[in-house]
PDB file of N, CA and C in Angstrom:
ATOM      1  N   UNK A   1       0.804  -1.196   0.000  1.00  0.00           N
ATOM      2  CA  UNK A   1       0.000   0.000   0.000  1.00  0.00           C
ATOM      3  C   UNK A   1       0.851   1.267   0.000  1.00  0.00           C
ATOM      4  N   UNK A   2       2.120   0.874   0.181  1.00  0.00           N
ATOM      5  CA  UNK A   2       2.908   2.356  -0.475  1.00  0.00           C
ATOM      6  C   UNK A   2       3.238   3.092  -1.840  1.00  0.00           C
ATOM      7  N   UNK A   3       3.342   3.731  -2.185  1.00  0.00           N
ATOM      8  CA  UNK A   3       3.866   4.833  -3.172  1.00  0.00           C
ATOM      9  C   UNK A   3       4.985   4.280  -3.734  1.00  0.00           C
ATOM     10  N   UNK A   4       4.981   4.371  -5.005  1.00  0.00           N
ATOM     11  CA  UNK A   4       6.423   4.023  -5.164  1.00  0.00           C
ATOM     12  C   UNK A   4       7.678   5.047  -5.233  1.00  0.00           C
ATOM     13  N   UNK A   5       7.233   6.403  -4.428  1.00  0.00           N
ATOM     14  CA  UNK A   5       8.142   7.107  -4.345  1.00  0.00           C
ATOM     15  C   UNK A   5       8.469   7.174  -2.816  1.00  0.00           C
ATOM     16  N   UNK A   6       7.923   6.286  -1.671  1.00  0.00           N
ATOM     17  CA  UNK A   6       8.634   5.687  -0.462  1.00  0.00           C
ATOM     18  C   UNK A   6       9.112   5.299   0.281  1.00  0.00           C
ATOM     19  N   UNK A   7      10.195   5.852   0.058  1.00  0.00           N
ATOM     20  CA  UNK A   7      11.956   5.180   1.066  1.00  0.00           C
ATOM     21  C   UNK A   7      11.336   3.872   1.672  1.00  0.00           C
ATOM     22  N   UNK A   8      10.616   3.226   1.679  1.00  0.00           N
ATOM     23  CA  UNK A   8       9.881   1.832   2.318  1.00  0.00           C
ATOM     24  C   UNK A   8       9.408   0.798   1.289  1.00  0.00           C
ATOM     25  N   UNK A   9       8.887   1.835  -0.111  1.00  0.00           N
ATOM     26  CA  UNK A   9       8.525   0.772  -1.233  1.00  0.00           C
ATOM     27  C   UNK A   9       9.239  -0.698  -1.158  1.00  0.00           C
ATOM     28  N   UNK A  10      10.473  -0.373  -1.587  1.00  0.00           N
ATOM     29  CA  UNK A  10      11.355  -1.764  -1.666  1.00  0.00           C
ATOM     30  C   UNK A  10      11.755  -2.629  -0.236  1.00  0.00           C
ATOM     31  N   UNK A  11      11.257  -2.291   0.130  1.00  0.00           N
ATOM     32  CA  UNK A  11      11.416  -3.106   1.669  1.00  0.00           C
ATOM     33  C   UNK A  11      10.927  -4.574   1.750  1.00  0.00           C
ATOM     34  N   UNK A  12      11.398  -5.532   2.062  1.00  0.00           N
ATOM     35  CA  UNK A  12      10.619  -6.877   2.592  1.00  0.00           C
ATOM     36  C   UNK A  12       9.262  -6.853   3.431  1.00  0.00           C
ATOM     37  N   UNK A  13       8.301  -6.795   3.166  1.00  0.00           N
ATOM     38  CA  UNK A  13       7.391  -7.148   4.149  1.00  0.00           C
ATOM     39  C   UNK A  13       7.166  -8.568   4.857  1.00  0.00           C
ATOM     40  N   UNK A  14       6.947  -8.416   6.129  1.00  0.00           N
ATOM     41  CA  UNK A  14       6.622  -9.579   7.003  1.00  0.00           C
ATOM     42  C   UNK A  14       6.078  -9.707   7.922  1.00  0.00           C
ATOM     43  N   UNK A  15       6.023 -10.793   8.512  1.00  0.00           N
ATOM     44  CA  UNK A  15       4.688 -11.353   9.248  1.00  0.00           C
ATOM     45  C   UNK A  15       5.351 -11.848  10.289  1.00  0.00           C
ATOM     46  N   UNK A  16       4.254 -11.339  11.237  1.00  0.00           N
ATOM     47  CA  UNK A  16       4.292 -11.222  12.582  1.00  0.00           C
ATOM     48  C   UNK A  16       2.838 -12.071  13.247  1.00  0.00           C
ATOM     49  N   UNK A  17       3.048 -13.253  14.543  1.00  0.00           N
ATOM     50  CA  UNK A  17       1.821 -13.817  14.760  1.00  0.00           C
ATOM     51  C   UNK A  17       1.504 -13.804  16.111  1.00  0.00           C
ATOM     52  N   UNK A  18       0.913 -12.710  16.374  1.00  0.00           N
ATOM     53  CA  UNK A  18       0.797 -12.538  18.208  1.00  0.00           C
ATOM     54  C   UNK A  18       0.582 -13.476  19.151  1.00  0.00           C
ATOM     55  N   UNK A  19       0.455 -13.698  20.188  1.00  0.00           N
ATOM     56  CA  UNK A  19      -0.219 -14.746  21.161  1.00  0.00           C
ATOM     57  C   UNK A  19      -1.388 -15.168  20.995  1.00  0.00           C
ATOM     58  N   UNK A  20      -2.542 -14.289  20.401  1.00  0.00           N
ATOM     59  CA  UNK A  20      -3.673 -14.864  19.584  1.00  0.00           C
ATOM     60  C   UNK A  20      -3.755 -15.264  18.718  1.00  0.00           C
ATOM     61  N   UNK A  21      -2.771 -15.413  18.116  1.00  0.00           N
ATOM     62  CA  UNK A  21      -2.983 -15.806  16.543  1.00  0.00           C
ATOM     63  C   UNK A  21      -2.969 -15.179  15.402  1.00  0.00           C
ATOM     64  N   UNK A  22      -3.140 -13.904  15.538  1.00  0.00           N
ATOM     65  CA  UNK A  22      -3.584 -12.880  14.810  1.00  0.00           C
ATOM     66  C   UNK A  22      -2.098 -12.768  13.647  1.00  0.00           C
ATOM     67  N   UNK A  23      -2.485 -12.626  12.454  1.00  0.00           N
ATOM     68  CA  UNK A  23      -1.114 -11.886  11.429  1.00  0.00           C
ATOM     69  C   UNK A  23      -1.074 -10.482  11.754  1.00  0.00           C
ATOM     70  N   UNK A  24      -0.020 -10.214  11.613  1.00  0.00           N
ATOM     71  CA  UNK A  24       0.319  -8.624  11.029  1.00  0.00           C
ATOM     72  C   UNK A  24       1.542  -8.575  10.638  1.00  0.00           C
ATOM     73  N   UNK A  25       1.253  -7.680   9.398  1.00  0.00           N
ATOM     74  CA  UNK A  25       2.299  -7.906   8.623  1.00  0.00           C
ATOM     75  C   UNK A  25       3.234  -6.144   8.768  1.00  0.00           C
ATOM     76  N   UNK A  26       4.031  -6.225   8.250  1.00  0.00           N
ATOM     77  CA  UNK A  26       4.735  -5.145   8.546  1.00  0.00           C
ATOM     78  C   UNK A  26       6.127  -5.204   7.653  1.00  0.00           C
ATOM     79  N   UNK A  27       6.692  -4.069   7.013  1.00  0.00           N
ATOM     80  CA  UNK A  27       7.688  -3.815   6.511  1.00  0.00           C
ATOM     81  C   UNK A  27       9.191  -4.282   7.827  1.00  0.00           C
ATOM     82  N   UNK A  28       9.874  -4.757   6.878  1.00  0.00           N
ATOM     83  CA  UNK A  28      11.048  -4.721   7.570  1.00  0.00           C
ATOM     84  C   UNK A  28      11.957  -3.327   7.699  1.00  0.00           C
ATOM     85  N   UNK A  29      12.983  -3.719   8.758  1.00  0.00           N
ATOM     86  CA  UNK A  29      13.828  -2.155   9.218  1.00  0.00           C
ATOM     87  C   UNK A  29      14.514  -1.643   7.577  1.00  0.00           C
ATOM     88  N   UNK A  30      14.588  -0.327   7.975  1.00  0.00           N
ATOM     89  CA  UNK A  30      15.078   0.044   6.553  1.00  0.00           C
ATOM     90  C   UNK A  30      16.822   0.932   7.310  1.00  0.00           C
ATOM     91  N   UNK A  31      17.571   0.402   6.723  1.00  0.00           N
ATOM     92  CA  UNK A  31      19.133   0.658   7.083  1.00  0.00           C
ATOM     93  C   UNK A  31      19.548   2.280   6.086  1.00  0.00           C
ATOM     94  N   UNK A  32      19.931   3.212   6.409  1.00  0.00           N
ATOM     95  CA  UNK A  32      20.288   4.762   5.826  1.00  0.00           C
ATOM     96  C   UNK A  32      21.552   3.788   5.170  1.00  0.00           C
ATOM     97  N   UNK A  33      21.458   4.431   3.862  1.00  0.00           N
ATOM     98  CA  UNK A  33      22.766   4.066   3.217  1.00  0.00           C
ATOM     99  C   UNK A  33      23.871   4.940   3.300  1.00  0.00           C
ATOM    100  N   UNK A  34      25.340   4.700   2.957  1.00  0.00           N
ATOM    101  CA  UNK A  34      26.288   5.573   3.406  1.00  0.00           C
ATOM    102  C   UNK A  34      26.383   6.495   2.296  1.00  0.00           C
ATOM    103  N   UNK A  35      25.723   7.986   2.789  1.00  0.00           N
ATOM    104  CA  UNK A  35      25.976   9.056   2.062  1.00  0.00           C
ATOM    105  C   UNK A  35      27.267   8.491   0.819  1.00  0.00           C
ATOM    106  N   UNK A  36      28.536   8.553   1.206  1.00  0.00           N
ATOM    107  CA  UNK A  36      29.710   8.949   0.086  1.00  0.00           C
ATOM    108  C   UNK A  36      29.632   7.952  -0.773  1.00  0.00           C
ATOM    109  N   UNK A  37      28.773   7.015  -0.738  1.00  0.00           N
ATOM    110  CA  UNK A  37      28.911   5.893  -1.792  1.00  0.00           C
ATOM    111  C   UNK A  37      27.263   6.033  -2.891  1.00  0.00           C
ATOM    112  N   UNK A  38      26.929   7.033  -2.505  1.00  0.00           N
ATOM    113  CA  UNK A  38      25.485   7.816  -3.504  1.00  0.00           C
ATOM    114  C   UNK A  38      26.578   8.000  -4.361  1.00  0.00           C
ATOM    115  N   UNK A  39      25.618   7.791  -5.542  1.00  0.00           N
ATOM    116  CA  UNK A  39      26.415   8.895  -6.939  1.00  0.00           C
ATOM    117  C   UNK A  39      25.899  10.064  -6.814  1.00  0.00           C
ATOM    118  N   UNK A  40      26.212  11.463  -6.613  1.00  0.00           N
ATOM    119  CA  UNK A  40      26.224  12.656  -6.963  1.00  0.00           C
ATOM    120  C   UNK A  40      25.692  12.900  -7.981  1.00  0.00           C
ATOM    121  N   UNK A  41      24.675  14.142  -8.465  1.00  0.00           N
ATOM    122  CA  UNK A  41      23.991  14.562  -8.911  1.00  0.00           C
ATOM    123  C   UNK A  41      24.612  16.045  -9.085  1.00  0.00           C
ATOM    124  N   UNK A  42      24.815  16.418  -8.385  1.00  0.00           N
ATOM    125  CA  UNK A  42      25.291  18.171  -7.670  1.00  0.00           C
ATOM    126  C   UNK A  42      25.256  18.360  -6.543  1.00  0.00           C
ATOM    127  N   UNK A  43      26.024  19.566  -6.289  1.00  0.00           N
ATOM    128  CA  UNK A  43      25.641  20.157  -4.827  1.00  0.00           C
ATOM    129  C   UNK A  43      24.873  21.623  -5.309  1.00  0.00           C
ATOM    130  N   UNK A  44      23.591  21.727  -4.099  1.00  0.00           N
ATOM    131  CA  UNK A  44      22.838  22.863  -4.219  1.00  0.00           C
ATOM    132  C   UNK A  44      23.100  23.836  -3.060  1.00  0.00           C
ATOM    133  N   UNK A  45      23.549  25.266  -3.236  1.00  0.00           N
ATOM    134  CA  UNK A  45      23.622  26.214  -1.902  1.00  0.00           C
ATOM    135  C   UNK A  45      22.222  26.506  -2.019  1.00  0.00           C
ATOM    136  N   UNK A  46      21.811  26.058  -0.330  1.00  0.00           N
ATOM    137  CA  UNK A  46      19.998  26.717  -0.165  1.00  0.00           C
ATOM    138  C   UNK A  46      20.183  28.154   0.141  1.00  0.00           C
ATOM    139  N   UNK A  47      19.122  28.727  -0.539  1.00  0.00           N
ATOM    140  CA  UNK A  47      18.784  30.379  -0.358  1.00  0.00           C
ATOM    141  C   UNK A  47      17.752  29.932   0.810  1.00  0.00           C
ATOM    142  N   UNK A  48      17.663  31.208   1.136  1.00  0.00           N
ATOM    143  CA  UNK A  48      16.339  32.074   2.212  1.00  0.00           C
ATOM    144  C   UNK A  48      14.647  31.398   1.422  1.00  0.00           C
ATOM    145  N   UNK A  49      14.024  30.789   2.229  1.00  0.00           N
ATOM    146  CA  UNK A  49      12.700  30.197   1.512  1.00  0.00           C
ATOM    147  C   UNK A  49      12.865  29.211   0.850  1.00  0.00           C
ATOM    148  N   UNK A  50      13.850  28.194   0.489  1.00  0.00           N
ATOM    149  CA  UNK A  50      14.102  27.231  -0.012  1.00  0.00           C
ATOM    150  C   UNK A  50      13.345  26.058   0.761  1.00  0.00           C
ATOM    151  N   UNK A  51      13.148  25.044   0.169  1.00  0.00           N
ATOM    152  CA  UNK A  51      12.408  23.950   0.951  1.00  0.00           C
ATOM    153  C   UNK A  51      12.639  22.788   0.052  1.00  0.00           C
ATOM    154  N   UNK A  52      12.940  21.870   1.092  1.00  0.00           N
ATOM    155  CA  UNK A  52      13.251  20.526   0.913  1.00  0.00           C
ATOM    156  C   UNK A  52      12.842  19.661  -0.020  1.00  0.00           C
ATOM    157  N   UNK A  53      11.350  19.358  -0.350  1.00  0.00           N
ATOM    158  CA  UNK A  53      10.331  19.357  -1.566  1.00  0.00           C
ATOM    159  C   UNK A  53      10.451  19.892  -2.723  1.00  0.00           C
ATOM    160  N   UNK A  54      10.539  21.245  -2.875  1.00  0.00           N
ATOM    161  CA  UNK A  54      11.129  22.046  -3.813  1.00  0.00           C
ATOM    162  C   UNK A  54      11.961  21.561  -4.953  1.00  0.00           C
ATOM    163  N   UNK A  55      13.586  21.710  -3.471  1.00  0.00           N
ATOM    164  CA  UNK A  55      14.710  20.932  -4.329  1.00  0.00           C
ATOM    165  C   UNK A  55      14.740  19.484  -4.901  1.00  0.00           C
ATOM    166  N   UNK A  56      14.178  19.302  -4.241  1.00  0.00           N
ATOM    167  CA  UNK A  56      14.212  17.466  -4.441  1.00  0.00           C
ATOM    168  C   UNK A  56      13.005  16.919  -5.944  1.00  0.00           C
ATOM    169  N   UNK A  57      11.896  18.183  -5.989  1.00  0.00           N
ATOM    170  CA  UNK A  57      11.698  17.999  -7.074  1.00  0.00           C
ATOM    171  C   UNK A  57      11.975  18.553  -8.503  1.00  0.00           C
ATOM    172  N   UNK A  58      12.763  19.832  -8.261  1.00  0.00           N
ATOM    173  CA  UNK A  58      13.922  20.105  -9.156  1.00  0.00           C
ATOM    174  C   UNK A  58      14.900  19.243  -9.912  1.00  0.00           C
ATOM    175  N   UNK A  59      15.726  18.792  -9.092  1.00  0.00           N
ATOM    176  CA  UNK A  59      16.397  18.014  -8.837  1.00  0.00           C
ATOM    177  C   UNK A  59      16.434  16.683  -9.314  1.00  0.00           C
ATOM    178  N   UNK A  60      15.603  16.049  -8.869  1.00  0.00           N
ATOM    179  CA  UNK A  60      15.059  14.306  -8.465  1.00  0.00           C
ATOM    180  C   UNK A  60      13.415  14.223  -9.452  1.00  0.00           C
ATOM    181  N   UNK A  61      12.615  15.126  -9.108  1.00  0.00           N
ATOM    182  CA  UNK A  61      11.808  14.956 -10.439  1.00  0.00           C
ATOM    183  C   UNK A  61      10.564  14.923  -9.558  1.00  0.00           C
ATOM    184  N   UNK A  62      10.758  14.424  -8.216  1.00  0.00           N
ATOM    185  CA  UNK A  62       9.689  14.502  -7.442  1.00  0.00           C
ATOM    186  C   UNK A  62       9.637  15.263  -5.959  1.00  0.00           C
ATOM    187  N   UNK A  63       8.468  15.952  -5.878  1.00  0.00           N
ATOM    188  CA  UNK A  63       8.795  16.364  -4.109  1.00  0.00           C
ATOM    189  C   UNK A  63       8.809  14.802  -2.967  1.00  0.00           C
ATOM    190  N   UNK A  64       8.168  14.377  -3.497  1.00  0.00           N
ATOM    191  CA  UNK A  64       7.991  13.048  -2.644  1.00  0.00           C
ATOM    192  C   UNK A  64       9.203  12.260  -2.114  1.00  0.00           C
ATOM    193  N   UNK A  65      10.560  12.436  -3.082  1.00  0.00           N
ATOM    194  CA  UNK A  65      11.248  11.940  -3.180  1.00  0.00           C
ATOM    195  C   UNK A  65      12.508  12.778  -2.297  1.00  0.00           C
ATOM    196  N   UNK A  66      12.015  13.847  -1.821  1.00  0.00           N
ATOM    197  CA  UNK A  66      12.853  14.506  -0.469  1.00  0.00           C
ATOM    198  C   UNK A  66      13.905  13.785   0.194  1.00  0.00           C
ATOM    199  N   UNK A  67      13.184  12.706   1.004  1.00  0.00           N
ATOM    200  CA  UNK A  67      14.289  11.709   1.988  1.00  0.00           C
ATOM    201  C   UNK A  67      15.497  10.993   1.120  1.00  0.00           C
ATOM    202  N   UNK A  68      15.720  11.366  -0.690  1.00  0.00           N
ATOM    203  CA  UNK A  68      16.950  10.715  -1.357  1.00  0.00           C
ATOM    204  C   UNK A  68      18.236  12.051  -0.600  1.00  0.00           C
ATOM    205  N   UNK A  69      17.130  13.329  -0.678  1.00  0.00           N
ATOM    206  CA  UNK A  69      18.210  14.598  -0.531  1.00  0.00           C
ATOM    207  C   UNK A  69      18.811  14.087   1.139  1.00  0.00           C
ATOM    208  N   UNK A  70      17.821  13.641   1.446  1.00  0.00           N
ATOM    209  CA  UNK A  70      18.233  13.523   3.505  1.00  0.00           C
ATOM    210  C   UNK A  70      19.745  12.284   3.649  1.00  0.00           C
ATOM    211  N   UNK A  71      18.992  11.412   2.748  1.00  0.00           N
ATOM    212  CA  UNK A  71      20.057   9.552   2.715  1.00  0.00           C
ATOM    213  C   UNK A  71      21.096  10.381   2.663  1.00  0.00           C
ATOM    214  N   UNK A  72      21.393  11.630   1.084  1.00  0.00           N
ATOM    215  CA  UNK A  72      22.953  11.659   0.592  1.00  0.00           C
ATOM    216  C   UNK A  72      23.571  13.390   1.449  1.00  0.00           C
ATOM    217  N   UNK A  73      22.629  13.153   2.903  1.00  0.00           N
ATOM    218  CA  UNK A  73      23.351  14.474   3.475  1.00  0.00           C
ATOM    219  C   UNK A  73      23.470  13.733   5.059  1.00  0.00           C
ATOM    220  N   UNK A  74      23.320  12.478   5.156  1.00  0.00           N
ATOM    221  CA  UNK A  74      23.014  11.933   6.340  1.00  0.00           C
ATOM    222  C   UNK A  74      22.116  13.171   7.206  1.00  0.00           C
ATOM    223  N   UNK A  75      21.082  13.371   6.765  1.00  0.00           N
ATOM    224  CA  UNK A  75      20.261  13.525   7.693  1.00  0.00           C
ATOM    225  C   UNK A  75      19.071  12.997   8.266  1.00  0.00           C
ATOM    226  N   UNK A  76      18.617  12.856   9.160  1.00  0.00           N
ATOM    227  CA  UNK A  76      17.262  11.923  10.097  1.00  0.00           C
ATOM    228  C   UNK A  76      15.955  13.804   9.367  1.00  0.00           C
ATOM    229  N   UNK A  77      16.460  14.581  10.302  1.00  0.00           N
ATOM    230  CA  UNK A  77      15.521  15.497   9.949  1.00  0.00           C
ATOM    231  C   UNK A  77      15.221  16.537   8.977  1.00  0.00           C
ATOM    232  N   UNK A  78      14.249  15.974   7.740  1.00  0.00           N
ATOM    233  CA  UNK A  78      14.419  16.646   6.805  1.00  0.00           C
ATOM    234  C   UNK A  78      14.471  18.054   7.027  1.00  0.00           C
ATOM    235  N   UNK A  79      13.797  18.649   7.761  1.00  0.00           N
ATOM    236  CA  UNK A  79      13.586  20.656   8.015  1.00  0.00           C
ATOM    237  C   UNK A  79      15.608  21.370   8.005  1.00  0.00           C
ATOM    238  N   UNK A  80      16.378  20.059   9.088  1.00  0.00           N
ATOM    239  CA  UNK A  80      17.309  20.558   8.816  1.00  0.00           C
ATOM    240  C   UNK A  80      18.383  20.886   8.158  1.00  0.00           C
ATOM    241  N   UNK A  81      18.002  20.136   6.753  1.00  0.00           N
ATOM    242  CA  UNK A  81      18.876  20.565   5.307  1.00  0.00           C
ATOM    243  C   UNK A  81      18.558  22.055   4.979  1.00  0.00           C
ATOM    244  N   UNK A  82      17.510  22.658   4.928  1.00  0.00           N
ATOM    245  CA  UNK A  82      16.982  23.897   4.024  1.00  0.00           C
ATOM    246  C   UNK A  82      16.797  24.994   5.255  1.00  0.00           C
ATOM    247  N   UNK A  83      17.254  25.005   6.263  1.00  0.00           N
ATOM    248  CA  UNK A  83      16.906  25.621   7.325  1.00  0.00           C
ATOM    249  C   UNK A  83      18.111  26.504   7.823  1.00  0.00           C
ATOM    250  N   UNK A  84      19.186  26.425   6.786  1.00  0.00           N
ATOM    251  CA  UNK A  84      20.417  27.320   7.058  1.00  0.00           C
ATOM    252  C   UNK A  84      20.843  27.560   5.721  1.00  0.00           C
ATOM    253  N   UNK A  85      20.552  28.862   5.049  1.00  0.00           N
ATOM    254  CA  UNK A  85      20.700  29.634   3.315  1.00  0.00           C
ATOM    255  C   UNK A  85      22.453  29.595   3.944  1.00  0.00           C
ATOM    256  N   UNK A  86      23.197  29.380   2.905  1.00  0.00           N
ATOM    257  CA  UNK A  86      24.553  29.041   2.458  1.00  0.00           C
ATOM    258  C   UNK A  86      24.959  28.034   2.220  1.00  0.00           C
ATOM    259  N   UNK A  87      24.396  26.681   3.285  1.00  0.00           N
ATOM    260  CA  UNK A  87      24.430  25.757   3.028  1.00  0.00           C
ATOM    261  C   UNK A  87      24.525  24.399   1.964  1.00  0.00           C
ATOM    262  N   UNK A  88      25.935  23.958   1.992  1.00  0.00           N
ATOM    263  CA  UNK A  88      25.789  23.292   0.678  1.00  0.00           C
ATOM    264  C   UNK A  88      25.122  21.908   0.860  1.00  0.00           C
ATOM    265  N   UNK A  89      24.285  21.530   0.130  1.00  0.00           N
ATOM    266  CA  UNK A  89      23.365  19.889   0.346  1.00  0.00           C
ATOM    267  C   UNK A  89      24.073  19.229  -1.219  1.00  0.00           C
ATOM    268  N   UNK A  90      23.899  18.103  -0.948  1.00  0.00           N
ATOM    269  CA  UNK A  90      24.510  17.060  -2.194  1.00  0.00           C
ATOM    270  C   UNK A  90      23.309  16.535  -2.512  1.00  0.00           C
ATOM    271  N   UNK A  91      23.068  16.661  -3.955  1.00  0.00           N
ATOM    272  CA  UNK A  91      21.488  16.332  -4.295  1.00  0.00           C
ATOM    273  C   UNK A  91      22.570  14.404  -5.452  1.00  0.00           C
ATOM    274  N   UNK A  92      21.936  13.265  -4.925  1.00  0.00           N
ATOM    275  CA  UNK A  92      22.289  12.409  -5.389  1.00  0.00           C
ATOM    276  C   UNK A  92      21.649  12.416  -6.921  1.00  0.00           C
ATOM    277  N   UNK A  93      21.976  11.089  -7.759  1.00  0.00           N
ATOM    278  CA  UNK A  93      21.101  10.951  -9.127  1.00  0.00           C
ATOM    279  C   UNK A  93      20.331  10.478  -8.852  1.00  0.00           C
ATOM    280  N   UNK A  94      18.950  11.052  -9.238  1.00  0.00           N
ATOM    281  CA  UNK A  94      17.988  10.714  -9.072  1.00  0.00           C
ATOM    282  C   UNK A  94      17.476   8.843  -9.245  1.00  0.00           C
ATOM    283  N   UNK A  95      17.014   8.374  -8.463  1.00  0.00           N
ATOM    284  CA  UNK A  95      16.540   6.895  -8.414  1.00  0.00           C
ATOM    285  C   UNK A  95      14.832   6.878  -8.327  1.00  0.00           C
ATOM    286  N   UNK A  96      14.319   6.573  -9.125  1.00  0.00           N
ATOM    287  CA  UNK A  96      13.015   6.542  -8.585  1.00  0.00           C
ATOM    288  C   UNK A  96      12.394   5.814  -7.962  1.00  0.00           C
ATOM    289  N   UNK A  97      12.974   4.308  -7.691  1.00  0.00           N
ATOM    290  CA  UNK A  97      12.630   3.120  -7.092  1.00  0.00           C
ATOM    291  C   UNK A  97      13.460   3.294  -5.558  1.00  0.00           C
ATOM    292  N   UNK A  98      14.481   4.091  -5.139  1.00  0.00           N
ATOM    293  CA  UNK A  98      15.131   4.284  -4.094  1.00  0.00           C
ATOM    294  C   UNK A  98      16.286   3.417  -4.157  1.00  0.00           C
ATOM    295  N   UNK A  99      16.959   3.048  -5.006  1.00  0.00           N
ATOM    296  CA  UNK A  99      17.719   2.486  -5.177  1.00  0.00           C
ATOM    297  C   UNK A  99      19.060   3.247  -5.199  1.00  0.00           C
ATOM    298  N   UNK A 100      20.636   2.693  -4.851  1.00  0.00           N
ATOM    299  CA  UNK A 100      21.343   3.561  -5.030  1.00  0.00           C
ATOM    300  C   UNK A 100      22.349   2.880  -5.355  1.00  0.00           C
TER     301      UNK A 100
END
């Protein structure tokens, strides 16, 4: 039931069987890949009003696809890539499946 623009798309799903019996299924853990081994795309300096979405669909082709800009800057919180204008971010090549 995900998007295929969802850092989770490609994930294993699996199954889980409580003390009742019950299934639930659930994506497996998803591991951050190591920034320096992304292929590069460019680096972007953020201006004043820049936003994460924005670049990433500039960039990458989709806003959805934001968390590729986060993987190749090791960041957890997207707000804090675009939240300091000078700042240089490494926009990877775009993957649309999340692949790298």
């Amino acid at each position: 039931m995900l998007s295929e623009a969802s850092r989770y798309y490609n994930l294993e799903t699996a199954n889980f069987t409580d003390a009742e019996g019950r299934i639930v299924a659930y994506k497996r853990r998803r591991f951050l890949p190591q920034s320096e081994k992304l292929k590069l795309l460019l680096e972007v300096t953020v201006t004043e009003g820049d936003r994460l979405d924005a670049i990433a669909n500039k960039y990458i082709g989709s806003p959805e696809m934001f968390w590729q800009l986060c993987d190749a800057n090791n960041t957890m919180n997207p707000f804090d890539l675009a939240a300091t204008p000078g700042k240089q971010i490494r926009v990877p090549q775009p993957d649309i499946q999340g692949n790298f």
